[in-house]
Protein backbone atom coordinates (compact mmCIF):
# COMPACT_ATOMS: atom_id res chain seq x y z
CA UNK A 1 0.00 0.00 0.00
CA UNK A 2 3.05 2.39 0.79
CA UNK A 3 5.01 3.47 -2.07
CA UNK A 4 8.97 2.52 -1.09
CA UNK A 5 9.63 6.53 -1.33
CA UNK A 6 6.49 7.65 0.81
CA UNK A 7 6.69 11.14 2.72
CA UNK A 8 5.04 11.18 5.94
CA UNK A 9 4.55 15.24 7.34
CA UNK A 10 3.31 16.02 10.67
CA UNK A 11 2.78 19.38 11.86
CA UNK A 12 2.47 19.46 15.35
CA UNK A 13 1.62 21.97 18.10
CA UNK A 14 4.88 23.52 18.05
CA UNK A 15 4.76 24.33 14.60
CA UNK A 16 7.11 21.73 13.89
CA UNK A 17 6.80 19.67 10.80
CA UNK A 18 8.20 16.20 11.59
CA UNK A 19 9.46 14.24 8.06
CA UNK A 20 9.52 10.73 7.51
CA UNK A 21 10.65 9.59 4.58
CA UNK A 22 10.32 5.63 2.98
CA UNK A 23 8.45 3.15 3.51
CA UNK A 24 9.83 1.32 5.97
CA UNK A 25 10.20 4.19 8.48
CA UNK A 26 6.69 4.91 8.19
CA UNK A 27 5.52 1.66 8.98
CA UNK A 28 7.52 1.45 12.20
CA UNK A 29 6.33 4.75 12.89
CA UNK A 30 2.40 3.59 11.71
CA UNK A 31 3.43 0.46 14.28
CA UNK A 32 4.60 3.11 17.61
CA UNK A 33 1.47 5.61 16.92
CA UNK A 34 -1.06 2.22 16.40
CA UNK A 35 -0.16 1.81 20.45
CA UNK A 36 -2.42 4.32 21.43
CA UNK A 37 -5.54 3.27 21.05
CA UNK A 38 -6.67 5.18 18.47
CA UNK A 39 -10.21 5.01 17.15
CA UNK A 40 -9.98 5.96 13.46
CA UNK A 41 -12.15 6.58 10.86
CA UNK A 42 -11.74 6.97 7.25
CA UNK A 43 -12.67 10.58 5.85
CA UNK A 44 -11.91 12.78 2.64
CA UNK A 45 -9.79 15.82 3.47
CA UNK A 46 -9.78 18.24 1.17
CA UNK A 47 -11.62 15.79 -1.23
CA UNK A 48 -8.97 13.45 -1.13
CA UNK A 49 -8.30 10.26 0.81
CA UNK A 50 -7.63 10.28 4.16
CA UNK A 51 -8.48 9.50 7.70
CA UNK A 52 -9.43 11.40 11.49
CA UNK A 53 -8.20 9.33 14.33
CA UNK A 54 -9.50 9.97 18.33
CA UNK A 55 -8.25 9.25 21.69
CA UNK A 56 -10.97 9.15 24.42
CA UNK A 57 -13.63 10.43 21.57
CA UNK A 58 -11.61 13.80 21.14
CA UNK A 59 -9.99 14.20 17.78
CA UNK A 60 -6.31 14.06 17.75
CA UNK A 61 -5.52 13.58 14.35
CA UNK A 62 -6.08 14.37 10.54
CA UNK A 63 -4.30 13.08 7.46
CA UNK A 64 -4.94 13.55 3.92
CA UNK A 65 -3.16 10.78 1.51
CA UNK A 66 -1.81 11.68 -1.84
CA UNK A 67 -2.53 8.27 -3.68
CA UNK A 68 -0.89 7.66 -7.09
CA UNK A 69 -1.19 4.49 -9.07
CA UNK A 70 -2.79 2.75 -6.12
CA UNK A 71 0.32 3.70 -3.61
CA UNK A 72 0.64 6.37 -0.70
CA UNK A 73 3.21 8.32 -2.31
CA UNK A 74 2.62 10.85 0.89
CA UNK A 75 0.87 11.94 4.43
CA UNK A 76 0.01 14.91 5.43
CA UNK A 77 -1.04 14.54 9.58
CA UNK A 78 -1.98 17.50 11.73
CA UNK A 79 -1.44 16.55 15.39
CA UNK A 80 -2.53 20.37 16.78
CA UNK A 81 -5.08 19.93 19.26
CA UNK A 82 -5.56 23.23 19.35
CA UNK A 83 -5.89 23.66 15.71
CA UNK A 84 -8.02 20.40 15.42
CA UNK A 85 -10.26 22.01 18.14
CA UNK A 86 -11.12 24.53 15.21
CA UNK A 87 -12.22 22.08 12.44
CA UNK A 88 -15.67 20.92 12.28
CA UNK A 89 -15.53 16.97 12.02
CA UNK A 90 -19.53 16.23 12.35
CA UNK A 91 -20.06 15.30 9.20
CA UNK A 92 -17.30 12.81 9.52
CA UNK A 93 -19.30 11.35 12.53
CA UNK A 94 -20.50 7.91 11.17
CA UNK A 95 -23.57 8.23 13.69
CA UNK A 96 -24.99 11.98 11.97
C-alpha cells in the first residue's frame, strides 16, 4: 500500500513539521502511533483520501493521503489539538 519513497509530514503543536521519509520508516512509525488506542475513521480531506483518528472520543488527528497508481506516495497529519479544536468533524461522525 506504501510506495517505497512515501513522505510522511506532521505538523504538530509547536509548529514543527516532523518528516519521515520511505516506507519502511513509516511503517515502524504507523506500528509506535497504532499503540495508542486510536479510534480511526476513514474521511476525505480536502476531497482526497484520508483518515481522522480519536483518543478518548476527542480528535487528535487528521491526514490527507496523496494516492498515485494505487500507492501512498505521501501523508500529510496534523497533530494540533488546538488547531483540530477549530475544524468541524460532524459530518465525519459515522452516527450523523
Amino acid at each position: 500500500m506504501l510506495d517505497p519513497e512515501v513522505v510522511l509530514r506532521e505538523a504538530t503543536a509547536s509548529g514543527t513539521i516532523v518528516e519521515i521519509r520511505g516506507a519502511a520508516n513509516v511503517a515502524r512509525r504507523a506500528r509506535a502511533v497504532s499503540q495508542l488506542d486510536l479510534v480511526v475513521h476513514p474521511a476525505l480531506i480536502n476531497g482526497a483520501a484520508g483518515w481522522v483518528a480519536s483518543l478518548d472520543g476527542e480528535p487528535f488527528a487528521v491526514a490527507g493521503l496523496t494516492v498515485r497508481e494505487g500507492r501512498i506516495t505521501a501523508m500529510d497529519v496534523l497533530l494540533d489539538l488546538e488547531r483540530l479544536a477549530r475544524v468541524d468533524l460532524t459530518a465525519l461522525d459515522p452516527l450523523s
